[in-house]
Structure formats: C-alpha cells, structure tokens
N, C-alpha and C. Protein backbone atom coordinates (compact mmCIF):
# COMPACT_ATOMS: atom_id res chain seq x y z
N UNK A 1 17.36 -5.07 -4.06
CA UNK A 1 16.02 -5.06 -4.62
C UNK A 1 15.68 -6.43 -5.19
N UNK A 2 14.12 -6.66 -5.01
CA UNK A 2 13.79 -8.31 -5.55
C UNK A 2 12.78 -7.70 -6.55
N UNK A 3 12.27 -8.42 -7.49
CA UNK A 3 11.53 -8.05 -8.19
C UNK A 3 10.32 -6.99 -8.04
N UNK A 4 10.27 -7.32 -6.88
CA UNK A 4 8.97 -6.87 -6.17
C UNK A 4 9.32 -5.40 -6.09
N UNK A 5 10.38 -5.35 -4.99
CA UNK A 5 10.97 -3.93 -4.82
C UNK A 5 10.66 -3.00 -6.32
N UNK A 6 11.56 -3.86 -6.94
CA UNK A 6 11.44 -2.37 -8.31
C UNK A 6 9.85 -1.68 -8.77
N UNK A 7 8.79 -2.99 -8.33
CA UNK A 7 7.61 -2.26 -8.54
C UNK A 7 7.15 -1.30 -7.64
N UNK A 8 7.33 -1.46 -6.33
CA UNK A 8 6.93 0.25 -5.33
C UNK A 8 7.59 1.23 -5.80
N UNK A 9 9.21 0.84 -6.18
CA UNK A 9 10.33 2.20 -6.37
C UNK A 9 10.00 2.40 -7.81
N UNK A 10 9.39 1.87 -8.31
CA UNK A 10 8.74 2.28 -10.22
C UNK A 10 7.44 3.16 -9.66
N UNK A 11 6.83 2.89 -8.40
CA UNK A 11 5.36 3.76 -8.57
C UNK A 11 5.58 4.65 -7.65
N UNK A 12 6.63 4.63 -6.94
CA UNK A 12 6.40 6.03 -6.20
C UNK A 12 7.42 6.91 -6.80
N UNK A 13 8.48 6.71 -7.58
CA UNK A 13 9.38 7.60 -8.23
C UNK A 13 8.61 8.44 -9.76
N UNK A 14 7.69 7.18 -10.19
CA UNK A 14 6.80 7.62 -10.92
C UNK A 14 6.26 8.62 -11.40
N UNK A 15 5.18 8.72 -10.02
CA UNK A 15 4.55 9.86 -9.37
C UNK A 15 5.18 10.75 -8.84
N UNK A 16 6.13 10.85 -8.51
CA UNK A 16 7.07 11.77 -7.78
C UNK A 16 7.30 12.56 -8.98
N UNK A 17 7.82 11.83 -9.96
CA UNK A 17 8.39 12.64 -11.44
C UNK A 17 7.02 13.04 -12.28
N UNK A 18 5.24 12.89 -12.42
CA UNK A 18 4.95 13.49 -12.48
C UNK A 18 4.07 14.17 -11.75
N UNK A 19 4.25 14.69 -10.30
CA UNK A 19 4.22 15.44 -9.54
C UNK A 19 5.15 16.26 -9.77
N UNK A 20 6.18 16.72 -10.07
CA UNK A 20 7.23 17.51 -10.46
C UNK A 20 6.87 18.04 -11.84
N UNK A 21 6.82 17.54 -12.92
CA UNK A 21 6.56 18.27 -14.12
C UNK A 21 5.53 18.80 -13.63
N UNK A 22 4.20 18.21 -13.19
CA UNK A 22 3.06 19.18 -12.74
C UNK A 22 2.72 20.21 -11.64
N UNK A 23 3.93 20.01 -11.12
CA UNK A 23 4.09 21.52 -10.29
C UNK A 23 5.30 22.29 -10.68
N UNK A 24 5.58 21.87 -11.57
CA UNK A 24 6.90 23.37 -12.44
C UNK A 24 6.36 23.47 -14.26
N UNK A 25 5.45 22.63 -14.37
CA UNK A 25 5.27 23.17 -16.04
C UNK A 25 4.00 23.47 -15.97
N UNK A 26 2.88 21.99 -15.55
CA UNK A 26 1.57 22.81 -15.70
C UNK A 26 0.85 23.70 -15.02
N UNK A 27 1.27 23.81 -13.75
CA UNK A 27 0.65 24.95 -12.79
C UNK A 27 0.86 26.32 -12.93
N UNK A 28 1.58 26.43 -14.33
CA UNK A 28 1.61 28.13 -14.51
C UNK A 28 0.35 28.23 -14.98
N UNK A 29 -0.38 27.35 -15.84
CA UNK A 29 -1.50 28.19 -16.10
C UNK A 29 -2.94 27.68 -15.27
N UNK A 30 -2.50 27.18 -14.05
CA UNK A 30 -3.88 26.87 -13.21
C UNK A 30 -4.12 27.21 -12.42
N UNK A 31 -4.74 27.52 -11.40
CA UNK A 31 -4.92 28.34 -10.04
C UNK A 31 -4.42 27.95 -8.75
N UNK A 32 -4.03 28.52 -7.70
CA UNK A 32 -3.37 28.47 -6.76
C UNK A 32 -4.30 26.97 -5.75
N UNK A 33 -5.58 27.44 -6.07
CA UNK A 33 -6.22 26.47 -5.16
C UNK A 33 -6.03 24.97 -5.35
N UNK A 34 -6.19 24.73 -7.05
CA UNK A 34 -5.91 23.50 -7.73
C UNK A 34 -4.34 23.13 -7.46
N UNK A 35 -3.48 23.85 -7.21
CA UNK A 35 -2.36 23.45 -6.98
C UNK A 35 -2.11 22.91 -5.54
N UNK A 36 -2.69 23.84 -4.76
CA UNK A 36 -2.73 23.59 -3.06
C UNK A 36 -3.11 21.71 -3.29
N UNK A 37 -4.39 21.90 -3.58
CA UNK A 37 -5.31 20.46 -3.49
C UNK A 37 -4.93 19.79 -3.92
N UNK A 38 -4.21 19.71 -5.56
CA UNK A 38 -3.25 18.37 -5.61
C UNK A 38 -1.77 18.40 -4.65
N UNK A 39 -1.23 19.54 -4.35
CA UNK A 39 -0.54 19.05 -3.63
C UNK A 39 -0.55 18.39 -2.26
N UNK A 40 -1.71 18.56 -1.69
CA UNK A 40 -2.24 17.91 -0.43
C UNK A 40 -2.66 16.41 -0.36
N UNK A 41 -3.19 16.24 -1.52
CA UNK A 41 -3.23 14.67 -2.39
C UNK A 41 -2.22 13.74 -2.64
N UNK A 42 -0.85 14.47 -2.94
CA UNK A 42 -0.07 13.81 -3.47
C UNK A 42 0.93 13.81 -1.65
N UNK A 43 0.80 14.58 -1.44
CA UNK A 43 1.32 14.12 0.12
C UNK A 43 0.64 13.39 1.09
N UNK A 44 -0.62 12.80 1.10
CA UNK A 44 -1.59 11.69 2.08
C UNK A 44 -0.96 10.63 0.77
N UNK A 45 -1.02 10.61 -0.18
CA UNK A 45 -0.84 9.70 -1.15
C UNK A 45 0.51 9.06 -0.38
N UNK A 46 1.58 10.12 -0.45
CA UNK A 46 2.92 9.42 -0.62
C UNK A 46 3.43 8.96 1.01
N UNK A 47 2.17 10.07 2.17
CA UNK A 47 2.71 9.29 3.45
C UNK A 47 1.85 8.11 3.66
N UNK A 48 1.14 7.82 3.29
CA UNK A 48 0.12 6.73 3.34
C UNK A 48 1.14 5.50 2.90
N UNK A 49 1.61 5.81 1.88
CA UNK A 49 2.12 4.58 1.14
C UNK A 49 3.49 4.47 2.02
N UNK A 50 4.19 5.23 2.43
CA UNK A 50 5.39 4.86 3.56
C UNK A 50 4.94 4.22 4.58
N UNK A 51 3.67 4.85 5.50
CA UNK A 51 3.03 3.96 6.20
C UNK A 51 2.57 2.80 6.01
N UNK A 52 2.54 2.55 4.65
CA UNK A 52 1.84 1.61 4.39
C UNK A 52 2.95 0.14 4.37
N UNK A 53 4.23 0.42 4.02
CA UNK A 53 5.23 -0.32 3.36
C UNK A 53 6.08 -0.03 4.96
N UNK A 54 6.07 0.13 5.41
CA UNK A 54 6.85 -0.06 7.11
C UNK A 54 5.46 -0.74 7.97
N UNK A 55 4.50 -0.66 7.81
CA UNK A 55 3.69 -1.45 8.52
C UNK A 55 3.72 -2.75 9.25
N UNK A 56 3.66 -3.68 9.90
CA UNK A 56 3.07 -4.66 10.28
C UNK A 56 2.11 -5.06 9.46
N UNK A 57 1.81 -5.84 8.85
CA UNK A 57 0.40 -6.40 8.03
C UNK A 57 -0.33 -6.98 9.26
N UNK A 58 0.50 -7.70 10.07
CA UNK A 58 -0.71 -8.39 11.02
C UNK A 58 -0.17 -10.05 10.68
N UNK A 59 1.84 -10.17 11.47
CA UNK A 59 2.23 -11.40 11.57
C UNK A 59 1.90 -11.31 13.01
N UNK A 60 1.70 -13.06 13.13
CA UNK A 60 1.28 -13.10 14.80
C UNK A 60 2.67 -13.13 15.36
N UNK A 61 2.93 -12.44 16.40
CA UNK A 61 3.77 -12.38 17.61
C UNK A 61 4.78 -13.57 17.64
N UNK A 62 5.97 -13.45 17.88
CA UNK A 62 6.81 -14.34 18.50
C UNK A 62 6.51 -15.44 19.31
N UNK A 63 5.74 -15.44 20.30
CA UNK A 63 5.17 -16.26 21.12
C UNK A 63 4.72 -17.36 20.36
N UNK A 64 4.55 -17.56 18.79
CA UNK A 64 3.56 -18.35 18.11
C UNK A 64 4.81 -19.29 17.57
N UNK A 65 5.84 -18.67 17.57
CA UNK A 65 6.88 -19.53 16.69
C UNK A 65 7.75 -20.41 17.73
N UNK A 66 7.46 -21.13 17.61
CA UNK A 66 7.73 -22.10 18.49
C UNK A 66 8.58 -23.60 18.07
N UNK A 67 9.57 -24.09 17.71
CA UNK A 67 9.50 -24.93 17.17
C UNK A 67 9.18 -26.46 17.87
N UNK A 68 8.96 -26.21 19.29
CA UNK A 68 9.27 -27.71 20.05
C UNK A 68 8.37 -27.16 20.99
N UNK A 69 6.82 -26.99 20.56
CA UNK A 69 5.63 -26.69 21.25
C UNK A 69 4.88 -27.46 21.35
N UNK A 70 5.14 -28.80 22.62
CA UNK A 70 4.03 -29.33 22.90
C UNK A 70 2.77 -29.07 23.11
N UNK A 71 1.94 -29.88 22.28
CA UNK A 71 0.36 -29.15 22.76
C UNK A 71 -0.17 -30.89 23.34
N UNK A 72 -0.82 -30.71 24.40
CA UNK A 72 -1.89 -32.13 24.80
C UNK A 72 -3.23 -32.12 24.36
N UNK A 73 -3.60 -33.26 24.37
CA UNK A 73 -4.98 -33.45 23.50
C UNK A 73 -5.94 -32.70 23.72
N UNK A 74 -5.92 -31.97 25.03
CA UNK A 74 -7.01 -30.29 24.50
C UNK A 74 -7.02 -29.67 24.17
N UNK A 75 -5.48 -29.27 24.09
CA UNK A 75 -5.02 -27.88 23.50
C UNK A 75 -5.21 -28.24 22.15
N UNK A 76 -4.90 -29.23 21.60
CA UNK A 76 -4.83 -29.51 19.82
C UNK A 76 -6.37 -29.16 19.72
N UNK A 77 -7.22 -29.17 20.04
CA UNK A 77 -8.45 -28.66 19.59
C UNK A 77 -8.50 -27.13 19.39
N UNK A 78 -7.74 -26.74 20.30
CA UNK A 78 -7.76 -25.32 19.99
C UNK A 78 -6.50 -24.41 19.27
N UNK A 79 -5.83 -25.08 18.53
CA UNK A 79 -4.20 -24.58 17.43
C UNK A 79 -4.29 -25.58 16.86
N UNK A 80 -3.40 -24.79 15.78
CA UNK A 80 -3.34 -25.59 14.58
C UNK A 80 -1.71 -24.90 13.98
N UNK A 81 -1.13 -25.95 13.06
CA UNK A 81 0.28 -25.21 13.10
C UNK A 81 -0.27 -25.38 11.03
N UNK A 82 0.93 -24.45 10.73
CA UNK A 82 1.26 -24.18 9.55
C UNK A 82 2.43 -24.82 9.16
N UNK A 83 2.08 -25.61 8.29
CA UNK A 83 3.12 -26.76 7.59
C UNK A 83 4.09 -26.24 6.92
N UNK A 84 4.22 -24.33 6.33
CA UNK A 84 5.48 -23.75 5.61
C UNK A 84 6.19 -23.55 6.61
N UNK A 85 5.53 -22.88 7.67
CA UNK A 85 6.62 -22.04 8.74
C UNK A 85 6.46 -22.13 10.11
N UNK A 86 5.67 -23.68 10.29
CA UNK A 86 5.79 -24.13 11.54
C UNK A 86 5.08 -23.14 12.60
N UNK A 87 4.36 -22.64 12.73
CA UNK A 87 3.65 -21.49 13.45
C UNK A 87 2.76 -21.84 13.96
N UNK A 88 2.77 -22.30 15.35
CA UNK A 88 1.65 -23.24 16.07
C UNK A 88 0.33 -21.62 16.78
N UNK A 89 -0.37 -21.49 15.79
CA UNK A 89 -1.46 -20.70 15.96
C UNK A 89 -2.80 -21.03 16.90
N UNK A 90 -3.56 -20.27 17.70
CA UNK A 90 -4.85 -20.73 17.56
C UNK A 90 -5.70 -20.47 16.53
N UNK A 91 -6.68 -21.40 16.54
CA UNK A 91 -7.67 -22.02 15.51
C UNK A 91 -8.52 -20.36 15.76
N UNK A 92 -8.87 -19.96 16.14
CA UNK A 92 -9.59 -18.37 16.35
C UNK A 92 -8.97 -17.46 15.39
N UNK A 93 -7.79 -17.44 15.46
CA UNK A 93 -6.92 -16.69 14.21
C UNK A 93 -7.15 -17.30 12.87
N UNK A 94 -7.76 -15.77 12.06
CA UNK A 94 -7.59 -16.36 10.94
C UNK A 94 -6.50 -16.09 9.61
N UNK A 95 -5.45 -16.89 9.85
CA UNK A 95 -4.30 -16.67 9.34
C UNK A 95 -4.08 -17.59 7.93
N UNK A 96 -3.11 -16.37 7.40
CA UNK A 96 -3.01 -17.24 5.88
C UNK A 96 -1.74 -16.98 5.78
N UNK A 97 -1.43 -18.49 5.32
CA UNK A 97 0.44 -18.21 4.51
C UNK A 97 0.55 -17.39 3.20
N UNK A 98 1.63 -16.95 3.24
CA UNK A 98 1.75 -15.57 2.03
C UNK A 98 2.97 -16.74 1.31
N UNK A 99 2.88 -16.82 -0.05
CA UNK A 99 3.85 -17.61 -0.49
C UNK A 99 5.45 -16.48 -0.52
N UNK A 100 4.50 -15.76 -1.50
CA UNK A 100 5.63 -14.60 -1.58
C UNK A 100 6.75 -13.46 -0.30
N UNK A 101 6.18 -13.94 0.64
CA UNK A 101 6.65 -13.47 1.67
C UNK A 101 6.97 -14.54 2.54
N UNK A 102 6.93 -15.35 2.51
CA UNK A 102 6.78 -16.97 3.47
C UNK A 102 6.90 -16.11 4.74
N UNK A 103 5.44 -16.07 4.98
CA UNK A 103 5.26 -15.37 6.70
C UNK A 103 3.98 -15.78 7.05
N UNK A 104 2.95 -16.07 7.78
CA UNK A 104 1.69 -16.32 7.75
C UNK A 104 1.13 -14.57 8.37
N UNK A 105 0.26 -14.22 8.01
CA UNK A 105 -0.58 -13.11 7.86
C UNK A 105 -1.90 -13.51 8.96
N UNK A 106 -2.54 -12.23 9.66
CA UNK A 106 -3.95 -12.46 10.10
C UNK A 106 -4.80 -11.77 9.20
N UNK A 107 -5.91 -12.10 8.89
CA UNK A 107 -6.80 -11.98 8.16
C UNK A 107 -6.42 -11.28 6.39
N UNK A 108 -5.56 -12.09 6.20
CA UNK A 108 -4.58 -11.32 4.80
C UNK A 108 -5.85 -11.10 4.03
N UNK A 109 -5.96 -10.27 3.29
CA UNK A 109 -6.51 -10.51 1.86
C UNK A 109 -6.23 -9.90 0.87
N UNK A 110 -4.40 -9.75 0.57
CA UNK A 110 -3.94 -10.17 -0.59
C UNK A 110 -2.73 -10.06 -0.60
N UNK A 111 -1.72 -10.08 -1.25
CA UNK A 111 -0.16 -9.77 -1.39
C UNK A 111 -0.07 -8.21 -2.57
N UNK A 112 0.29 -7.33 -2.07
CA UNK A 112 0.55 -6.30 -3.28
C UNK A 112 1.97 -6.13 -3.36
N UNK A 113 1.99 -6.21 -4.47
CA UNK A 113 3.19 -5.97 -5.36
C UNK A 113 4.04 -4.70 -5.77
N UNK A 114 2.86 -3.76 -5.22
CA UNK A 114 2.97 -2.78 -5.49
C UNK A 114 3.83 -1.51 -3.70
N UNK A 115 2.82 -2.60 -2.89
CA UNK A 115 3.90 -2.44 -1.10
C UNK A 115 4.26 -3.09 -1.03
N UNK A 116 4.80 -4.50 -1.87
CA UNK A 116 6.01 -4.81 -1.58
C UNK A 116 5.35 -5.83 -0.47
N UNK A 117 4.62 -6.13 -0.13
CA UNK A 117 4.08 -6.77 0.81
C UNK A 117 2.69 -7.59 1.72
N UNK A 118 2.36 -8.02 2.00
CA UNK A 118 0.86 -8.31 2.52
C UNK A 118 0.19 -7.57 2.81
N UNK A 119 -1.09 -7.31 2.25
CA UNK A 119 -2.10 -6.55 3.00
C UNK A 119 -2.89 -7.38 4.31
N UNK A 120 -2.90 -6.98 5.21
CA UNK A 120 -3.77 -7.89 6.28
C UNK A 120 -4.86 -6.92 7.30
N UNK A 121 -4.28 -7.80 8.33
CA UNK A 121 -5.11 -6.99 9.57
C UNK A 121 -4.84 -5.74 9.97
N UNK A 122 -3.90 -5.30 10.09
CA UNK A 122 -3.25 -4.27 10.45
C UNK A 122 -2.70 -3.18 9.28
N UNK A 123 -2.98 -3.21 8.03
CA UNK A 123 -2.50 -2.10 7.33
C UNK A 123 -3.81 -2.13 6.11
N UNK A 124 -4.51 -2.65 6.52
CA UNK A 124 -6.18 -3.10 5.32
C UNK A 124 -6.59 -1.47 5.16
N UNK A 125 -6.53 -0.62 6.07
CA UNK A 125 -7.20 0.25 6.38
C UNK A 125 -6.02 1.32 5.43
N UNK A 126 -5.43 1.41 6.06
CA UNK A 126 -3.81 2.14 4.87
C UNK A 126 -3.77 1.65 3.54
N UNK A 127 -4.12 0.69 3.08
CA UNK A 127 -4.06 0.43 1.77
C UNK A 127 -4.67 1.29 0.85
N UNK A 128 -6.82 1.30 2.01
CA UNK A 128 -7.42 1.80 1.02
C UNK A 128 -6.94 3.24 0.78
N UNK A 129 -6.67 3.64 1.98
CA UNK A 129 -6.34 5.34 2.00
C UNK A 129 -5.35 5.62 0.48
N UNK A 130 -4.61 4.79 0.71
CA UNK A 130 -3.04 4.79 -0.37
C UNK A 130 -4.13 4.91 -1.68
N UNK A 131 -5.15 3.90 -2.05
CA UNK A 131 -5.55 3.63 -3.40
C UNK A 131 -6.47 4.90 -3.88
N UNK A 132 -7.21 5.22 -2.89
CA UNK A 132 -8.48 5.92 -3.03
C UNK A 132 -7.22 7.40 -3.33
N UNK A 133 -6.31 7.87 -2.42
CA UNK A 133 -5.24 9.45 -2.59
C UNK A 133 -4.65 9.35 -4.01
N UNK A 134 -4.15 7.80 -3.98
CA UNK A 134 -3.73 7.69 -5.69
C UNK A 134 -4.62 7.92 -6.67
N UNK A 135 -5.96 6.97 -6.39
CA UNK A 135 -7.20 7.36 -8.04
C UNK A 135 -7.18 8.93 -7.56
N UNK A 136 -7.83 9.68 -6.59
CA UNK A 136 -7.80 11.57 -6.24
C UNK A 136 -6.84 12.17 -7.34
N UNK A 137 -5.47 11.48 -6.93
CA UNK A 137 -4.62 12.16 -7.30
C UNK A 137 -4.51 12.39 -8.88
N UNK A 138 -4.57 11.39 -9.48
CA UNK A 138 -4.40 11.13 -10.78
C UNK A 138 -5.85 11.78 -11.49
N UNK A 139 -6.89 11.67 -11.16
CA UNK A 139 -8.04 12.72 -11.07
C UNK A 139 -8.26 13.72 -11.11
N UNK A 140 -6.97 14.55 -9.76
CA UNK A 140 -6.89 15.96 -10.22
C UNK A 140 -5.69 16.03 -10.99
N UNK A 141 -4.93 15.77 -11.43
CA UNK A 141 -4.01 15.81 -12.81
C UNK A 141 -4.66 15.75 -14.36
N UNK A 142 -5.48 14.93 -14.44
CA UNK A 142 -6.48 14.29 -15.50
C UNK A 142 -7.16 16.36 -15.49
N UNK A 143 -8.17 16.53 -14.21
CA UNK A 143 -8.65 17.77 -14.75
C UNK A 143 -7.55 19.10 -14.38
N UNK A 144 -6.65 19.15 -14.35
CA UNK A 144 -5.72 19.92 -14.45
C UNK A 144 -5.31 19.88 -15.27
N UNK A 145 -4.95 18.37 -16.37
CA UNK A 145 -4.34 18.90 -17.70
C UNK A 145 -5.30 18.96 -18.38
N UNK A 146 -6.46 18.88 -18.31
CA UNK A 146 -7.38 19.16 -19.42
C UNK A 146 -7.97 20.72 -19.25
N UNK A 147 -7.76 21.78 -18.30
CA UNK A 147 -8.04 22.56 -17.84
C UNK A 147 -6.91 23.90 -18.75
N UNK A 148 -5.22 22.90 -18.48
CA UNK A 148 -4.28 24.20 -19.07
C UNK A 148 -4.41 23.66 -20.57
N UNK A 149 -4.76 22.58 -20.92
CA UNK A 149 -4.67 22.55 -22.59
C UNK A 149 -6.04 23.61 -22.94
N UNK A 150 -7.22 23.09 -22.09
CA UNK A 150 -8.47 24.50 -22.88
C UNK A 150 -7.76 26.18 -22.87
N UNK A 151 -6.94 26.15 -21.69
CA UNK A 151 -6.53 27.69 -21.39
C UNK A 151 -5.29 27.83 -22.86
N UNK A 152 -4.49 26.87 -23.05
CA UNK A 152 -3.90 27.19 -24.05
C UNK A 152 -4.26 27.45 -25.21
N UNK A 153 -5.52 26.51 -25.56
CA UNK A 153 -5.95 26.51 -26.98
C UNK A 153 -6.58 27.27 -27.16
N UNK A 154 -7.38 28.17 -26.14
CA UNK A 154 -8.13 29.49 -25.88
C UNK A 154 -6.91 30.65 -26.57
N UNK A 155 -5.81 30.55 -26.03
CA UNK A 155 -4.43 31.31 -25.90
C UNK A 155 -4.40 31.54 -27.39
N UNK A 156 -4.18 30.01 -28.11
CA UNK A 156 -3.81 29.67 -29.49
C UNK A 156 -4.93 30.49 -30.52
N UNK A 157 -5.93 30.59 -30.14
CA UNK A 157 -7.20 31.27 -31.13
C UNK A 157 -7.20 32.49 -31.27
C-alpha cells in the first residue's frame, strides 16, 4: 500500500462497516422497501467503484512508447512527445501527465485519491456513477436514521 492506497481501502471498508451496522442494527425498525433500496445503492456504489479502480483511465496504447521514434519534418507537425515519459503522441490527443501516477492520461481531468488513480477518458463516466451512488447512499442512511430515531422516540413517550 502507498499512501494513496490506504485512502480507497479507508472508504470502501468504511462504508462497508456502516453498511453493516445499518443492515443488522438499524433496519429493525425500518421497512423492508427502505432496506431493499439502500441495499441496491450500496451495491452500484461498491461495483462502480471496483470498476472504477481496475479501469483503464485512458493511457494511450503501447504503440506510443517508443523510445527511438524517428519522426521527419512532417510528421513533427503532427506529435509531440512528453518530456516525463517520453511518449511520442499525436498533437490531436489531448493528453496530460499525471505526476502522481507518472503515466500520461487522455483527456484526464483529475487524479483521485480516493481510486487510487486518474480519472480520464475512459472511466469519467464511472466516476460520476461511483459519486452520485455514494451522495444516494449516504442520503438514504441520513433518512433512515432519522426515520428509526422518530420511531424510537415515539417508542420512548
């Protein structure tokens, strides 16, 4: 594990642990449906985010790494190489070096810390899924515990 690591395995063990208290303590006093629905949440949540962290972000192909790639004076109009990792690209690609990953990315737009990895071309779309199942999720927990504390304090009177 690198630093990084411990932050995915801190947020999905997280959630895992309270997904567990909330399906063995608070779901005795909430309804079957609310339980179904977060549990359907918390599973797009948690395959999303596997998908998300085995992904491809969107490094260009082998073909690009080249280290002794002559280009002639037309071709240099059309590639351009990357001065970290030597990656003789075309200029059409729009690629960014990831420091934290020293890999160049297509159309990155950002590094998460949280997958452990680049968001880019190829997993942009999985991210949001991951973020949007996570806020859901934590949403229906939020009105699930505010739901068995009214049923309790109802209980308590």
């Amino acid at each position: 594990f690198n630093y990084v690591d411990k932050y995915s395995f801190a947020l999905l063990s997280s959630t895992t642990l309270v997904f567990l208290f909330y399906w063995f303590i608070i779901l005795k006093y909430n309804y079957l449906f609310i339980k179904l629905l977060t549990t359907l949440i918390f599973l797009i949540y948690t395959i999303s985010y596997i998908i998300l962290f085995l992904k491809n972000p969107g490094i260009p192909s082998r073909e690009y790494y080249k280290k002794n790639f002559k280009l002639n004076s037309d071709e240099k109009k059309n590639y351009r190489k990357c001065s970290k990792c030597n990656i003789i690209i075309p200029k059409s690609f729009k690629v960014v070096h990831c420091e934290r990953c020293e890999i160049c990315v297509k159309n990155q737009d950002h590094h998460c810390p949280w997958a452990s990895k680049c968001i880019g071309e190829n997993n942009l779309n999985l991210f949001y899924t991951f973020v949007c199942s996570l806020t859901i999720f934590f949403i229906s927990l939020f009105i699930s515990f505010t739901t068995c504390i009214i049923y309790v304090v109802s209980i308590l009177r």
